[in-house]
N, C-alpha and C. Protein backbone atom coordinates (compact mmCIF):
# COMPACT_ATOMS: atom_id res chain seq x y z
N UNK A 1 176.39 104.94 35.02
CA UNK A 1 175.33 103.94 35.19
C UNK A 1 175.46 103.24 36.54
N UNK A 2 176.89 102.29 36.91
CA UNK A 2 176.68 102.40 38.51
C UNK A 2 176.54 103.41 39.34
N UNK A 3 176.43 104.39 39.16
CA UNK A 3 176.40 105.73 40.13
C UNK A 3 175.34 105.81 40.17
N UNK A 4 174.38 105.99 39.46
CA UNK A 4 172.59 106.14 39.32
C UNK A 4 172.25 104.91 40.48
N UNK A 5 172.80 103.35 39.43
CA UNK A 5 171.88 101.92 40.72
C UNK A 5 172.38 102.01 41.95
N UNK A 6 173.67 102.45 42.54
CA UNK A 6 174.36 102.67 44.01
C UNK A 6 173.38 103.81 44.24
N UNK A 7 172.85 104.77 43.94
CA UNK A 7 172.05 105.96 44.36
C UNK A 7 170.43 105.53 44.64
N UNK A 8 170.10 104.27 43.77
CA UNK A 8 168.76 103.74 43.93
C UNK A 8 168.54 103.10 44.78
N UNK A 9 170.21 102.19 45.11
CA UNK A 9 169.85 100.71 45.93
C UNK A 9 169.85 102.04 47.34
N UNK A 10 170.58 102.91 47.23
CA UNK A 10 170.76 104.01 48.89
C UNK A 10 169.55 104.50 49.18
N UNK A 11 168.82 104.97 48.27
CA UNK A 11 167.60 106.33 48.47
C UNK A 11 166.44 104.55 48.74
N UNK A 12 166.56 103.56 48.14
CA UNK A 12 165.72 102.37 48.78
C UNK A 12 165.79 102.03 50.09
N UNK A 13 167.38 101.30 50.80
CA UNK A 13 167.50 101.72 51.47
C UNK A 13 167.08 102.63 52.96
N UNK A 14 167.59 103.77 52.12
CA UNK A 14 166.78 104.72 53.28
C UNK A 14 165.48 105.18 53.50
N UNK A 15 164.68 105.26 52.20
CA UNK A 15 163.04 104.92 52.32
C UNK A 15 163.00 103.64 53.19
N UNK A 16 163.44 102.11 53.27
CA UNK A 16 163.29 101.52 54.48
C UNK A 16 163.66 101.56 55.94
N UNK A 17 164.47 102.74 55.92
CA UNK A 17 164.73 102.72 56.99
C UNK A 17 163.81 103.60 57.55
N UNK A 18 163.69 104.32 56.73
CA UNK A 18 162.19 105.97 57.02
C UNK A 18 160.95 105.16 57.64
N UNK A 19 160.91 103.82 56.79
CA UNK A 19 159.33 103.51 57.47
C UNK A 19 159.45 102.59 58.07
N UNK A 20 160.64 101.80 58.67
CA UNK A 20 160.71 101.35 60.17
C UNK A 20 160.75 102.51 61.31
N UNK A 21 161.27 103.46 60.78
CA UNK A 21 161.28 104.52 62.14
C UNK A 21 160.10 105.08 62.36
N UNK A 22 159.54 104.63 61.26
CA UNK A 22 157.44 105.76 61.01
C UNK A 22 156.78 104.39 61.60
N UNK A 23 157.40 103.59 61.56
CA UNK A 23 156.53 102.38 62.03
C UNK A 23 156.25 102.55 63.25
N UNK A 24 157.56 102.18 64.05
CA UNK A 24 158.23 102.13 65.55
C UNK A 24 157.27 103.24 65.83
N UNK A 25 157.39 104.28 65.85
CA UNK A 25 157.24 105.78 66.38
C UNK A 25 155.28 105.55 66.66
N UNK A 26 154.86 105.09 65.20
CA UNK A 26 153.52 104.62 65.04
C UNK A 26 153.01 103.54 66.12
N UNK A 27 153.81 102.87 66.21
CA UNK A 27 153.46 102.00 67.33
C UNK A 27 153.38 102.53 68.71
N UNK A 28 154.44 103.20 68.73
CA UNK A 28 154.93 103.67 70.39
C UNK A 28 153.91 104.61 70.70
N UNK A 29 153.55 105.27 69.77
CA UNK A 29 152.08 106.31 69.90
C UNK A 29 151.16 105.60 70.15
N UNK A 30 150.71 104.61 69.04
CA UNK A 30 149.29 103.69 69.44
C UNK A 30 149.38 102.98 70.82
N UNK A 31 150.57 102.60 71.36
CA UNK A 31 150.16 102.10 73.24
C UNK A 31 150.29 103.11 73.51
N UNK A 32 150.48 104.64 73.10
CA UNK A 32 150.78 105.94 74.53
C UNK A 32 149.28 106.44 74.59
N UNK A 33 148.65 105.97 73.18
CA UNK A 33 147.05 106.25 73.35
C UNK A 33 145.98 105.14 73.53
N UNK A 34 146.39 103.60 73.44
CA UNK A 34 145.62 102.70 74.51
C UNK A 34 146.19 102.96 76.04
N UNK A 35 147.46 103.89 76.15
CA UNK A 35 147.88 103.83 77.85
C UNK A 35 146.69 105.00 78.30
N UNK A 36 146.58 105.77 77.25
CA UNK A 36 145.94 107.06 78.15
C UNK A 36 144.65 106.73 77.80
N UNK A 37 144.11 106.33 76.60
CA UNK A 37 142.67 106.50 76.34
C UNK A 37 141.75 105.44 76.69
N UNK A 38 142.69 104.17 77.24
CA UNK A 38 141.75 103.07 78.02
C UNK A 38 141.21 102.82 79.15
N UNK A 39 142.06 103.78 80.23
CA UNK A 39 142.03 103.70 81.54
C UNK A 39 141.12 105.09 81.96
N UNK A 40 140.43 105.84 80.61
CA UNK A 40 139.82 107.11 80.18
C UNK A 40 138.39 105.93 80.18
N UNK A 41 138.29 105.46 79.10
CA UNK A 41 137.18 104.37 78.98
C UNK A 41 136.75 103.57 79.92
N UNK A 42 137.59 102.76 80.89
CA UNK A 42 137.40 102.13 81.70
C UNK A 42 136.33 103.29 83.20
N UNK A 43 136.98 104.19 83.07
CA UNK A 43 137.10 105.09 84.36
C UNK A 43 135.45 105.85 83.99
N UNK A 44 135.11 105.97 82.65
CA UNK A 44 133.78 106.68 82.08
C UNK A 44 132.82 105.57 82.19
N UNK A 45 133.14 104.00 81.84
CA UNK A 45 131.88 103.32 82.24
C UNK A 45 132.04 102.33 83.44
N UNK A 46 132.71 102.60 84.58
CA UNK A 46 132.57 102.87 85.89
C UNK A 46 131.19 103.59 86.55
N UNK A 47 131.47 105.09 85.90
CA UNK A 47 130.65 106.13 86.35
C UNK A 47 129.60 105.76 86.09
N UNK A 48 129.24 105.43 84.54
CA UNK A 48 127.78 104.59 83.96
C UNK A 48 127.31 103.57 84.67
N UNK A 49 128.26 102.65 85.47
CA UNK A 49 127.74 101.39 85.58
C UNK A 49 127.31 102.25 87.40
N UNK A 50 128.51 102.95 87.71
CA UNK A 50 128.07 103.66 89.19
C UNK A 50 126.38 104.23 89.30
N UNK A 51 126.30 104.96 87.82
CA UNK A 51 125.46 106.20 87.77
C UNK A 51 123.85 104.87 87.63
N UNK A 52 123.95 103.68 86.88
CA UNK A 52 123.18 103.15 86.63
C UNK A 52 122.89 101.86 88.29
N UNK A 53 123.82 101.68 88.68
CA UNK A 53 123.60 101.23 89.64
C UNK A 53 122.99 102.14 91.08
N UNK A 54 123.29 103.16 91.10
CA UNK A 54 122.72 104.04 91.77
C UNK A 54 121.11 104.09 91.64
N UNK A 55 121.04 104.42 90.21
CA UNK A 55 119.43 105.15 90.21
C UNK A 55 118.62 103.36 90.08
């Protein structure tokens, strides 16, 4: 019977540690895609505001 709750409180545990590292990782992705996909956005309505100021 302690062998089972020492095996629950571990596998808990390490499910928290699983989804701080899924977190982190989640995060570090979401700025690697506001780093790439904003300066993508910015740079496309440039062209719009270029393309509209032009004509």
């Amino acid at each position: 019977m302690i062998y089972l709750t020492m095996l629950s409180i571990l596998s808990i545990m390490s499910y928290g540690k699983i989804k701080t590292i899924y977190r982190s990782t989640f995060l570090i992705q979401g700025i690697l895609d506001s780093l790439i996909v904003v300066p993508l956005n910015i740079g496309i309505l440039r062209i719009q505001i270029l393309k509209i100021v032009g004509c």
